[in-house]
Protein backbone atom coordinates (compact mmCIF):
# COMPACT_ATOMS: atom_id res chain seq x y z
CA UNK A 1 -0.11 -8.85 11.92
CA UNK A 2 -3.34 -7.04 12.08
CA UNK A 3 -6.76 -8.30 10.99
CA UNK A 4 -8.03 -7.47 7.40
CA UNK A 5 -9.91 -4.60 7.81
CA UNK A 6 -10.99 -5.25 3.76
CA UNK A 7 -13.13 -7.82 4.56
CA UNK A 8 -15.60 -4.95 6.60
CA UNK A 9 -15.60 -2.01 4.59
CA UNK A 10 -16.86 1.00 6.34
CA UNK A 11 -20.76 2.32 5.76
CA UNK A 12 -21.75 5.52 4.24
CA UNK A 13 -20.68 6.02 0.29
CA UNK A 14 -16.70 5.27 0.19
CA UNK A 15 -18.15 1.18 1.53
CA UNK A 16 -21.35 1.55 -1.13
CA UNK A 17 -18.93 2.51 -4.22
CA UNK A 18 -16.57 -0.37 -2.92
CA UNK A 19 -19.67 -3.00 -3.10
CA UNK A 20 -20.34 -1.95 -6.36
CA UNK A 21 -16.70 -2.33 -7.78
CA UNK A 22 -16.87 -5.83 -5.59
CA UNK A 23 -19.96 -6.58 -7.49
CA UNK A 24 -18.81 -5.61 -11.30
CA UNK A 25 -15.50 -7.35 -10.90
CA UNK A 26 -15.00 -10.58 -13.04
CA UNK A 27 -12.96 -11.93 -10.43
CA UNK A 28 -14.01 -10.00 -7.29
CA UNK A 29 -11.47 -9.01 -4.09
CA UNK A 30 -12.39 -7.07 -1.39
CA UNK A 31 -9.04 -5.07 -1.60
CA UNK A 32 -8.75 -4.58 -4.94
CA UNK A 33 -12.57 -2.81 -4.39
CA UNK A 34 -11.40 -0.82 -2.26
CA UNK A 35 -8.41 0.29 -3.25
CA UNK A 36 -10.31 1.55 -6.30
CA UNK A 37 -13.53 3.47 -4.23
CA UNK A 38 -10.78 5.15 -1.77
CA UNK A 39 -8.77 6.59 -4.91
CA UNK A 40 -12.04 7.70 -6.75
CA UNK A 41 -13.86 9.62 -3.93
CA UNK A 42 -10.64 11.20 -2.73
CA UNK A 43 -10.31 12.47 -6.37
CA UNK A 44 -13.73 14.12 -6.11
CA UNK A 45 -13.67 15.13 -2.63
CA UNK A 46 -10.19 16.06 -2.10
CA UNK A 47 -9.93 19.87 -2.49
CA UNK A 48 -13.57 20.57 -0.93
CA UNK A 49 -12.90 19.19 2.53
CA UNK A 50 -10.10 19.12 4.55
CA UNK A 51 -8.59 17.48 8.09
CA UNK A 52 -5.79 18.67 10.25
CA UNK A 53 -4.81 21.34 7.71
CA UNK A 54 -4.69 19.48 4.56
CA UNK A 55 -7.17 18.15 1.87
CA UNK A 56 -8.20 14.74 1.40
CA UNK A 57 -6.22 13.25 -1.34
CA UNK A 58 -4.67 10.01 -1.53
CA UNK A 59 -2.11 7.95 -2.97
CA UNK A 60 -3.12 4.46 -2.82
CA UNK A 61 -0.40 1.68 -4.42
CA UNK A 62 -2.39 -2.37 -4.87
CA UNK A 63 0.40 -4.68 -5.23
CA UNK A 64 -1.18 -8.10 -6.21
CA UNK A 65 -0.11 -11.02 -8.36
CA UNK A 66 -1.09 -10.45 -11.87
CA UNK A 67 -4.22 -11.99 -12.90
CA UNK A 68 -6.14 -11.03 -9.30
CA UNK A 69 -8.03 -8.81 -10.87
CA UNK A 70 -6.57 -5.49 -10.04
CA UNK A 71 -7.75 -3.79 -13.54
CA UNK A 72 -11.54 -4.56 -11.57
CA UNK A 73 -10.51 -1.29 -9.79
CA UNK A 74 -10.40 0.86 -12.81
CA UNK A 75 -12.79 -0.50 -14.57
CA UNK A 76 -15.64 -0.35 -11.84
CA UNK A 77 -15.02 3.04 -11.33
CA UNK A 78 -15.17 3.64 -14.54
CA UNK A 79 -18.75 1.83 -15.34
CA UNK A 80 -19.75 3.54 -11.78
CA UNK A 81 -19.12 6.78 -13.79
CA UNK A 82 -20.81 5.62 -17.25
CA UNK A 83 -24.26 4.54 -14.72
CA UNK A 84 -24.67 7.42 -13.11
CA UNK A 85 -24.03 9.57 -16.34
CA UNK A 86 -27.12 7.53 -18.05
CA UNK A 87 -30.67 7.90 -16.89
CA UNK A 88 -31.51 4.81 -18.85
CA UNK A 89 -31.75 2.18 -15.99
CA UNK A 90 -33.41 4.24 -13.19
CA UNK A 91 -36.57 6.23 -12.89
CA UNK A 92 -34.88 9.20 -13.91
CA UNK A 93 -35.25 10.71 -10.26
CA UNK A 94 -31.18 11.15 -10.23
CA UNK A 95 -30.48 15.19 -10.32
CA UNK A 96 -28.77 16.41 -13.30
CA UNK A 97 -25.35 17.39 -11.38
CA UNK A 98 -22.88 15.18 -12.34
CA UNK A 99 -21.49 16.35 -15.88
CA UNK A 100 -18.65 17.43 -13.47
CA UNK A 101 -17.81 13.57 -12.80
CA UNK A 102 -16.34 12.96 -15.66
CA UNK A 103 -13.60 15.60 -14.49
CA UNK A 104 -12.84 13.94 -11.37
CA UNK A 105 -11.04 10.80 -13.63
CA UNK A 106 -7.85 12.09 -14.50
CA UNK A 107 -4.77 10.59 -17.01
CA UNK A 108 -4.36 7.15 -16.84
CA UNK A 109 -0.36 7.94 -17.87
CA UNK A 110 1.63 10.90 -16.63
CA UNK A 111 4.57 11.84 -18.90
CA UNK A 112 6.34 14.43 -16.67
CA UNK A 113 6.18 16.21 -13.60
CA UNK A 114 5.74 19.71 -15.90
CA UNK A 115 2.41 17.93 -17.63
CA UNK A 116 1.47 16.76 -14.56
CA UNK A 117 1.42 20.17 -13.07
CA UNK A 118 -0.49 21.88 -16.25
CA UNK A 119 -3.04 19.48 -16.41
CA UNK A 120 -3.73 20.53 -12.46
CA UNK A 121 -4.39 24.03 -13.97
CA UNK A 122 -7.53 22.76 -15.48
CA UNK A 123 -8.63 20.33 -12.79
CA UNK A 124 -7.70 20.84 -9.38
CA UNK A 125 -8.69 17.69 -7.78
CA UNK A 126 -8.60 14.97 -9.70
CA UNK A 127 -7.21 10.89 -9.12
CA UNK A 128 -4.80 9.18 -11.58
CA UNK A 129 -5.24 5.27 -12.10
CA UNK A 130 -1.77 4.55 -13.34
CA UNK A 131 -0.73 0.95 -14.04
CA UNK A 132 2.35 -0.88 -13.54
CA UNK A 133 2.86 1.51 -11.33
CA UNK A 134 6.10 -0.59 -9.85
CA UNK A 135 7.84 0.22 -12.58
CA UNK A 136 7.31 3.42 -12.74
CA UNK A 137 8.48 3.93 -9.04
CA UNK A 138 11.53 2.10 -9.93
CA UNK A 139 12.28 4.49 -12.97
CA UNK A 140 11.76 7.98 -11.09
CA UNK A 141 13.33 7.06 -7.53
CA UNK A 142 16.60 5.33 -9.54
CA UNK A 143 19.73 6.78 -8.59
CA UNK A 144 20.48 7.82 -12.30
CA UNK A 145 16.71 9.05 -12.62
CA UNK A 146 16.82 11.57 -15.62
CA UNK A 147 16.05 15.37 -15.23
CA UNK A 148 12.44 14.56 -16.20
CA UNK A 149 11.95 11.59 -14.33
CA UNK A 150 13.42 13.72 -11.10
CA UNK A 151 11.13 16.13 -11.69
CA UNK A 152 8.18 13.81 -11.72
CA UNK A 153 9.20 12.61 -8.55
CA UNK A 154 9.72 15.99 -6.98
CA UNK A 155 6.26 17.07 -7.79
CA UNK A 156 4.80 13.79 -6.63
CA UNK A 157 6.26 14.48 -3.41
CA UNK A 158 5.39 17.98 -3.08
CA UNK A 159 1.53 17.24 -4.28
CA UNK A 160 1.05 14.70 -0.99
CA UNK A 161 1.30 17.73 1.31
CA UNK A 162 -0.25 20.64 -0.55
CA UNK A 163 -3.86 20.00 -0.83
CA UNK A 164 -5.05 21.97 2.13
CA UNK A 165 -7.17 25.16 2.24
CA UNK A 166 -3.75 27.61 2.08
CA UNK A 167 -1.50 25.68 0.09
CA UNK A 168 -0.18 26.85 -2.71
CA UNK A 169 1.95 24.68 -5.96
CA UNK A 170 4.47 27.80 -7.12
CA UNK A 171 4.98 28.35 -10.80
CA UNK A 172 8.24 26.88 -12.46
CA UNK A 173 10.25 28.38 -14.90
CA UNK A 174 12.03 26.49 -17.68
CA UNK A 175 14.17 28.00 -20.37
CA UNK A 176 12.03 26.80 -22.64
CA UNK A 177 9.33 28.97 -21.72
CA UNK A 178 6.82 27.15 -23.29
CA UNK A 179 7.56 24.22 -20.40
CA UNK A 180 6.96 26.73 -17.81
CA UNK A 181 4.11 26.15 -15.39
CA UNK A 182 1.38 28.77 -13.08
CA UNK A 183 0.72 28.68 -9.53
CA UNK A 184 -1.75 26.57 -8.75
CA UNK A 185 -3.79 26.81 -5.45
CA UNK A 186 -4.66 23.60 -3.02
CA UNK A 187 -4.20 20.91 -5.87
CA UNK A 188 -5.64 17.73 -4.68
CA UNK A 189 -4.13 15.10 -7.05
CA UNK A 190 -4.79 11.83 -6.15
CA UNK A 191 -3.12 8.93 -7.31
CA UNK A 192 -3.76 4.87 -7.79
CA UNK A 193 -0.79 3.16 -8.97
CA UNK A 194 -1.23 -1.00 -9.35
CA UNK A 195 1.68 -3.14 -9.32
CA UNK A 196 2.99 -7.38 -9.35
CA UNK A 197 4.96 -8.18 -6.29
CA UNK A 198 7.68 -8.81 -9.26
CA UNK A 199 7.45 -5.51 -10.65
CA UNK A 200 7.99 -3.41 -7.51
CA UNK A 201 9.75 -5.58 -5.20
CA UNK A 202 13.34 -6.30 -6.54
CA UNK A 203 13.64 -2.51 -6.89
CA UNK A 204 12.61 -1.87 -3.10
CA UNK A 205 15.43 -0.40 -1.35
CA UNK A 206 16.31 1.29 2.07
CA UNK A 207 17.50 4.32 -0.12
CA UNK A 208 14.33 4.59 -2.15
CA UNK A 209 12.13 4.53 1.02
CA UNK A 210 14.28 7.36 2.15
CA UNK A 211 13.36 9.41 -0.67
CA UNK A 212 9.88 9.31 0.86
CA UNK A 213 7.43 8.46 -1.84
CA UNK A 214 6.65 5.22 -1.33
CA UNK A 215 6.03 6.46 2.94
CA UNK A 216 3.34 8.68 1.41
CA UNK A 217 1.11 5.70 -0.31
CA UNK A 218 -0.88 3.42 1.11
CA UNK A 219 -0.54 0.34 0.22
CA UNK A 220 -3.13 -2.11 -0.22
CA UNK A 221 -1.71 -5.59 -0.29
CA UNK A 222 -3.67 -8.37 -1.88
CA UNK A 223 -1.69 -12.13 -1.37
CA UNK A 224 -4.44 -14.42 -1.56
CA UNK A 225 -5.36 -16.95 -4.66
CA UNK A 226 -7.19 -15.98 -7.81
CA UNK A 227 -10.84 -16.07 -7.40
CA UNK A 228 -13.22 -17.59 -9.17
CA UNK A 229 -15.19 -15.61 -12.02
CA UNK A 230 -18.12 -13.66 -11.59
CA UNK A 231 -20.70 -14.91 -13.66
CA UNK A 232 -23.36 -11.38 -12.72
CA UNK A 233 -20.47 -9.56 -13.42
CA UNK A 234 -22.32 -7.74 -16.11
CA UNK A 235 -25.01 -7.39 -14.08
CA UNK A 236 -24.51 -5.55 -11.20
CA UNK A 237 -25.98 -2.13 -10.80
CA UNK A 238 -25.38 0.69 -8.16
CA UNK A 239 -28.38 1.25 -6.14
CA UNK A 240 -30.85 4.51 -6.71
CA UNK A 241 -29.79 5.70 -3.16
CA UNK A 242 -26.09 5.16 -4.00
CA UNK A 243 -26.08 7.37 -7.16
CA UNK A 244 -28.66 9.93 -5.41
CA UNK A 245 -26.47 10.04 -3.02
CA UNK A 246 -23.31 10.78 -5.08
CA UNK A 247 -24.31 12.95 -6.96
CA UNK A 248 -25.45 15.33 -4.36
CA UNK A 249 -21.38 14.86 -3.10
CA UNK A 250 -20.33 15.93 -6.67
CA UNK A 251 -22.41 18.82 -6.69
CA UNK A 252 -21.32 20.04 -3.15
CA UNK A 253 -17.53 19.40 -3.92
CA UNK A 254 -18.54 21.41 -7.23
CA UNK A 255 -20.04 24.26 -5.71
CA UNK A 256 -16.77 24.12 -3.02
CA UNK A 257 -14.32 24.16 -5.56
CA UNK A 258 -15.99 26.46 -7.41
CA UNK A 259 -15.88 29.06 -4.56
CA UNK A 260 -12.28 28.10 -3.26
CA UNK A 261 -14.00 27.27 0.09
CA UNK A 262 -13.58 23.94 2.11
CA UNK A 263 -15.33 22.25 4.60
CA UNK A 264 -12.92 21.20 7.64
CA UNK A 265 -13.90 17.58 9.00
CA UNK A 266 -13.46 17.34 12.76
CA UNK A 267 -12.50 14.06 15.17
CA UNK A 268 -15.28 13.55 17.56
CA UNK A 269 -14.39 13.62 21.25
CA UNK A 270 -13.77 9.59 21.03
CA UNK A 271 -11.72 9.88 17.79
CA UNK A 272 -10.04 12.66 19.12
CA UNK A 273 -8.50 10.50 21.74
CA UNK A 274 -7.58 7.74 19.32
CA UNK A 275 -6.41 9.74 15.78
CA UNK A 276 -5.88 13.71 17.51
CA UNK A 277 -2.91 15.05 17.98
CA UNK A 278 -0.91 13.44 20.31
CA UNK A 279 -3.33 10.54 20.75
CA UNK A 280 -3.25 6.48 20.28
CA UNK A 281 -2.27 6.26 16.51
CA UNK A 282 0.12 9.78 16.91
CA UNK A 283 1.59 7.53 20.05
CA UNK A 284 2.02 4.46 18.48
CA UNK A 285 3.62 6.11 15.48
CA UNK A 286 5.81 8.25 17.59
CA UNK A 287 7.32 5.18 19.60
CA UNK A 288 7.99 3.28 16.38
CA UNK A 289 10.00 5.88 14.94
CA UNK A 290 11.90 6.33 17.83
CA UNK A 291 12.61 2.99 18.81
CA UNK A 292 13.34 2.00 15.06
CA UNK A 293 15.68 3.22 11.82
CA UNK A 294 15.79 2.92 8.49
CA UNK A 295 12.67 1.72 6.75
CA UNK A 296 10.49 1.28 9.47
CA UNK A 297 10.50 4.69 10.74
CA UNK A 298 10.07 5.77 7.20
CA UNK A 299 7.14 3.94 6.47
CA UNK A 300 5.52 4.98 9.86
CA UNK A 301 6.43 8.69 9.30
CA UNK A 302 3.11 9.57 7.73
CA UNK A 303 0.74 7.10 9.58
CA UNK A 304 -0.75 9.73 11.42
CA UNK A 305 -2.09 11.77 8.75
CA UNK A 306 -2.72 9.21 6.39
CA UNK A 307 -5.09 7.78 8.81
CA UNK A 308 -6.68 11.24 9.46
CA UNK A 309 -6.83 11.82 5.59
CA UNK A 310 -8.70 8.02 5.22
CA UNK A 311 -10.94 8.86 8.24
CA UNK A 312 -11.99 11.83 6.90
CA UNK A 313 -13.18 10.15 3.45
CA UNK A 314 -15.22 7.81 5.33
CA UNK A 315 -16.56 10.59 7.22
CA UNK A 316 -17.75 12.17 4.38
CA UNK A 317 -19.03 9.97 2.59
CA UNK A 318 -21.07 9.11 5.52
CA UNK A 319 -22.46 12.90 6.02
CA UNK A 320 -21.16 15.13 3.51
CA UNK A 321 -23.13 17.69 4.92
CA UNK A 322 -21.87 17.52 8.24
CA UNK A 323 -18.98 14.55 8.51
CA UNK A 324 -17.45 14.04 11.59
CA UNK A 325 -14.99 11.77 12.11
CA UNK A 326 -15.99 8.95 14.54
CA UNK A 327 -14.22 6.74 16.86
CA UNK A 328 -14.34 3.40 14.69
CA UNK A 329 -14.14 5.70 11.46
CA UNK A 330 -10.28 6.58 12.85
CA UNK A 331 -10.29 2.77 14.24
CA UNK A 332 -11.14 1.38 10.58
CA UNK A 333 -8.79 4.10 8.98
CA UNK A 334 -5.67 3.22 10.95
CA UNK A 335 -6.16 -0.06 10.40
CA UNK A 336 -6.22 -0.11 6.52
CA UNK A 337 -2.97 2.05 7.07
CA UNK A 338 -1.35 -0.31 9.76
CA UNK A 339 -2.27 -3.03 7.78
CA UNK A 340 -0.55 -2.01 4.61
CA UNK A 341 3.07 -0.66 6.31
CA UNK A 342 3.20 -4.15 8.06
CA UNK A 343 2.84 -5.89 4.53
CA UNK A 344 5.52 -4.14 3.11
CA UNK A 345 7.64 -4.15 6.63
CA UNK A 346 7.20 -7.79 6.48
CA UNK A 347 9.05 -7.92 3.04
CA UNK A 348 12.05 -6.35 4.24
CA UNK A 349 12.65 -8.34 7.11
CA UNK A 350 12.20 -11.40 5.05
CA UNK A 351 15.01 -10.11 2.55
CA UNK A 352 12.32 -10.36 -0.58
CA UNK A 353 13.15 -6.87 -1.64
CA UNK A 354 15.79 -5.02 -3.23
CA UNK A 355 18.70 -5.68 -5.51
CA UNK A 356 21.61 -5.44 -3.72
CA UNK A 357 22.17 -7.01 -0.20
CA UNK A 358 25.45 -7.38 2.08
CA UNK A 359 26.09 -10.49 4.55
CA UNK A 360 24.35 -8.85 7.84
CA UNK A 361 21.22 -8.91 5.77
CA UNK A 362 21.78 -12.26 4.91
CA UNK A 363 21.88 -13.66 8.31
CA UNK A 364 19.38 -11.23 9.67
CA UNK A 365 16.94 -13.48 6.56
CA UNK A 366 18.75 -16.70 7.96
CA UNK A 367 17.67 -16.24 11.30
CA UNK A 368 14.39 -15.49 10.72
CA UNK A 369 13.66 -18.51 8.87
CA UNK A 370 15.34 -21.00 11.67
CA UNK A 371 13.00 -19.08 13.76
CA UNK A 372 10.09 -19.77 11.63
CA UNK A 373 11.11 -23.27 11.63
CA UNK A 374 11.24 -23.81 15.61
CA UNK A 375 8.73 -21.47 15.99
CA UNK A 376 5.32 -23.04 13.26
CA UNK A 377 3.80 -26.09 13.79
CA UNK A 378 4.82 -29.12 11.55
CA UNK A 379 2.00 -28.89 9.33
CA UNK A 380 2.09 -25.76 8.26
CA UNK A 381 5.94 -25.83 7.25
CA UNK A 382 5.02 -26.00 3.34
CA UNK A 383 6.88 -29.03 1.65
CA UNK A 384 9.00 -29.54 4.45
CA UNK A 385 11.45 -32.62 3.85
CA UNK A 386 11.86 -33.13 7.15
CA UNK A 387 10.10 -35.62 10.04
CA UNK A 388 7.96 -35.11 12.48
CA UNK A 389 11.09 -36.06 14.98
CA UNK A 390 13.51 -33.94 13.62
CA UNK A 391 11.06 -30.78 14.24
CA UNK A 392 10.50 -31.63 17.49
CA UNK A 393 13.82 -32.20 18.36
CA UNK A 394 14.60 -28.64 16.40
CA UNK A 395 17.10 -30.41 13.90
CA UNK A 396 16.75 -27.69 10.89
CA UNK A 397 17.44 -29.71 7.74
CA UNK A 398 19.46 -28.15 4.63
CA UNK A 399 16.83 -28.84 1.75
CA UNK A 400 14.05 -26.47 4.47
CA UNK A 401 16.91 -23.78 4.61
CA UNK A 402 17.17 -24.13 0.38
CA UNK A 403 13.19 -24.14 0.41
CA UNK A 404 13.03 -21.22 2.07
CA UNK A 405 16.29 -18.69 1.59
CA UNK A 406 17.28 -19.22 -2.16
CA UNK A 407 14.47 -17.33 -3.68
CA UNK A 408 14.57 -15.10 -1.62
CA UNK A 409 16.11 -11.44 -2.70
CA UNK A 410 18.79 -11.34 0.00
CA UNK A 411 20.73 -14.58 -1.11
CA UNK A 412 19.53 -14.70 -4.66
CA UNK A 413 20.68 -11.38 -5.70
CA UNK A 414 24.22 -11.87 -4.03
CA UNK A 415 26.44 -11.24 -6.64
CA UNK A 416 28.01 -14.79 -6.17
CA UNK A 417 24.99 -16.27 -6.71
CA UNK A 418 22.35 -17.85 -3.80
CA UNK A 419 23.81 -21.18 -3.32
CA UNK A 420 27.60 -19.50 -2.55
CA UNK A 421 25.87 -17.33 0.11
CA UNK A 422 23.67 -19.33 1.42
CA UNK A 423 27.17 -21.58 2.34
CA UNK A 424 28.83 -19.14 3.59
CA UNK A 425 26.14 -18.20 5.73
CA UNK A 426 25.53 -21.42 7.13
CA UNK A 427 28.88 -21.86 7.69
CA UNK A 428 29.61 -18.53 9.55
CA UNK A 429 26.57 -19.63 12.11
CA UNK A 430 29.04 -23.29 12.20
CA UNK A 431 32.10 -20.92 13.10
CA UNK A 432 30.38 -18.89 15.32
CA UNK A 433 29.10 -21.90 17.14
CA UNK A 434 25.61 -21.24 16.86
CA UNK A 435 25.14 -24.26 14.47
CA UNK A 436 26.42 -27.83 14.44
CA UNK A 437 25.93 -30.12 11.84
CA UNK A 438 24.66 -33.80 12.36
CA UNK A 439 27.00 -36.74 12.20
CA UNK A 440 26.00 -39.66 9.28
CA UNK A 441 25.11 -41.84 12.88
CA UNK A 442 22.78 -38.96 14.02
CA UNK A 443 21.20 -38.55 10.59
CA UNK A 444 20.68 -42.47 10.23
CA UNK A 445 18.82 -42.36 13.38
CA UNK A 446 16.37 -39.67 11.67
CA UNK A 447 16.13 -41.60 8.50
CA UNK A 448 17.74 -38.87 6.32
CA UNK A 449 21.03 -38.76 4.83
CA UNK A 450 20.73 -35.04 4.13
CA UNK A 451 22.87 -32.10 5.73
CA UNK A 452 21.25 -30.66 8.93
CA UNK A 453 21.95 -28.56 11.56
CA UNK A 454 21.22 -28.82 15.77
CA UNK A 455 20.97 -25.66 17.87
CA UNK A 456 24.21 -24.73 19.07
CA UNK A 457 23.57 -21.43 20.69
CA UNK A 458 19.65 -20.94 21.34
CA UNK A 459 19.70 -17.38 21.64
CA UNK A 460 21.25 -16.39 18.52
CA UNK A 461 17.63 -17.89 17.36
CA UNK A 462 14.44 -16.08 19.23
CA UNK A 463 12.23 -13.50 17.57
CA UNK A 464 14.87 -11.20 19.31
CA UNK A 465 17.71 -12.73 17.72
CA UNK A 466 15.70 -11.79 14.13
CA UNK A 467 15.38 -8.49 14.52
């Protein structure tokens, strides 16, 4: 797993906005901050500028337990917009440029893919915050999606790829003519969707990561506990520099838009290396793909330019009037994107996603948490009903194997239920003489009278044998 690259947000504007939504939160999270300054400046900056051929827009997905706080996204954007709109708590040295921010906020529900596309005739670049967003992925990428609810998806998918300088959204044609929608050049839509674990997990599926939606968010995965509250909540205040700042951004982005022109941000010779074509992240995404199938190449299949796309932000944000993208810019980028395919990677080998699961997921699941068991230290097994001499001896006990498997999605949505397949895939590993179950003498001389299982066959149960 790679480090949290939350916990050091980049400098420049995208890591100033993100310490102000930190600050404002009542119960503050580095991720959800940033989650929330990433969507808002791509919103206002993603038509003007562009990397490797395309603008910067983003689709950003927070998936956090409820009550973490993930409204504080929305909501310090949103008092980010109402300060620097109001002259009343600074010297009144801001420029008067920014009635275009309000613009830059866009619905916070989107109905259809055809209102979707009209309200990009009146603003080009704009960013969505869109909540419970998991169920809203479930609805459009369901295999008996309705015509609408297709549609949506279709122009969420198209709308990833066609921000840059040349691209174009064609018109579509209903036969209801008053559904039918213009051409509308290099829309850079944006989009923030917040979800529960609950609410997007169970509907996770190989198939719906083949559609290639959820491959073109990042996600931002918070797992930690809720925090405690903020008490200068209230109180918190961008800084003078920070709004000066942004709202000579708004006005450039304005004046861009305005003429159809965009500025092209370009790698440095050192990011070039590590983010260009062909380079470390292209490499590393490249090898993946190849080497893997199914959802991991998916989810890797756009790591290349989402890091460019992130980079670039930073970048400008840094030096709107010249950005560059530097070496631990790209470094920083690919590791917010890295970060958030391995969360969600993670969940699929574990078997907590999906609906529907077949037996070679099941012990694929099963193996990995024997692994797990051999593998982590005693004390950091949670309520482990087990002794210290049966973990060193690698005697895996029943009750850890119902701790750990029966919640989880691949046994507990077998259609049998999770205790049925959890038995039967215990005892296929007892067939297949990978397992063998204690004797009452052997148990007695552990102090347990509970079912448990030695190590039969110690290969079937490496890191290798997981995968």
């Amino acid at each position: 797993m790679t480090a949290n690259p939350f916990r050091n947000p980049p400098p420049g504007l995208l890591g100033e906005l993100a310490d102000f939504i930190y600050r404002a939160a009542p119960r503050p999270v580095p991720e959800i901050a940033l989650a929330g300054a990433v969507a808002y400046m791509s919103g206002i900056t993603g038509r003007a500028f562009n990397v490797s051929g395309t603008g910067l827009n983003q689709y950003v997905l927070l998936v956090a337990e409820t009550g973490r706080g993930k409204e504080g996204a929305r909501s310090g954007v949103l008092r980010f917009v109402g300060y620097t709109k109001s002259g009343a708590w600074h010297d009144g040295d801001i420029p008067n440029q920014l009635p275009t921010v309000d613009e830059h906020m866009g619905p916070a529900d989107i109905a259809s893919g055809q209102a979707l596309i009209k309200y990009l005739g009146t603003s080009r670049s704009f960013v969505a915050f869109v909540g419970e967003f998991g169920h809203t992925i479930e609805r459009i990428c369901h295999p008996r999606a309705s015509a609408s609810d297709v549609t949506l998806r279709k122009v969420l998918l198209d709308l990833f790829n066609l921000s840059g300088e040349h691209d174009v959204l064609h018109p579509t044609i209903y036969s209801d003519k008053a559904n039918n929608t213009d051409a509308v050049d290099s829309p850079a839509f944006s989009l923030f969707g917040e979800t529960s674990p609950q609410a997007l997990y169970p509907h996770l599926s190989e198939s719906m990561v083949a559609l290639g939606l959820l491959p073109r968010f990042t996600p931002i995965v918070y797992e930690g506990p809720r925090t405690a509250q903020n008490p200068d909540a209230q109180r918190a205040l961008p800084t003078g520099q920070t709004v000066r700042r942004f709202a000579d951004l708004v006005a450039r982005c304005a004046h861009l838009n305005a003429r159809n022109a965009v500025v092209h941000v370009p790698l440095s010779r050192d990011a070039y290396d590590f983010a260009g074509p062909g380079g470390y992240v292209d490499s590393i995404a490249d090898g993946i793909i190849n080497a893997e199938a199914g959802v991991m190449a998916e989810l890797w299949n756009r790591a290349h330019i989402k890091t460019l796309k992130l980079a670039a932000l930073v970048a400008v944000g840094r030096d709107h009037a010249a950005p560059e993208i530097s070496l631990p810019e790209a470094q920083w980028a690919f590791a917010v994107v890295q970060h958030g395919i391995e969360a969600l990677a993670r969940k699929f080998d574990a078997g907590e996603v999906g609906e529907t699961t077949d037996e070679a997921k099941q012990e694929k699941v099963f193996v990995a948490s024997v692994v797990r068991y051999l593998a982590e230290e005693y004390h950091k097994l949670p309520r482990l009903r087990a002794t210290r001499e049966m973990h060193a001896d690698h005697i895996v006990p029943l009750s850890y194997l119902q701790q750990d498997l029966l919640q989880k999605s691949a046994f507990k949505k077998d259609r049998l239920g999770a205790n049925v397949a959890l038995k039967r895939t215990i005892q296929s590993f007892l067939d297949g003489g990978d397992l063998q179950e204690l004797g009452r003498a052997d148990l007695q001389s552990y102090g347990t009278r509970g079912k448990a299982y030695g190590i039969a066959n110690a290969k079937r149960f490496t890191s290798e044998g997981s995968s």
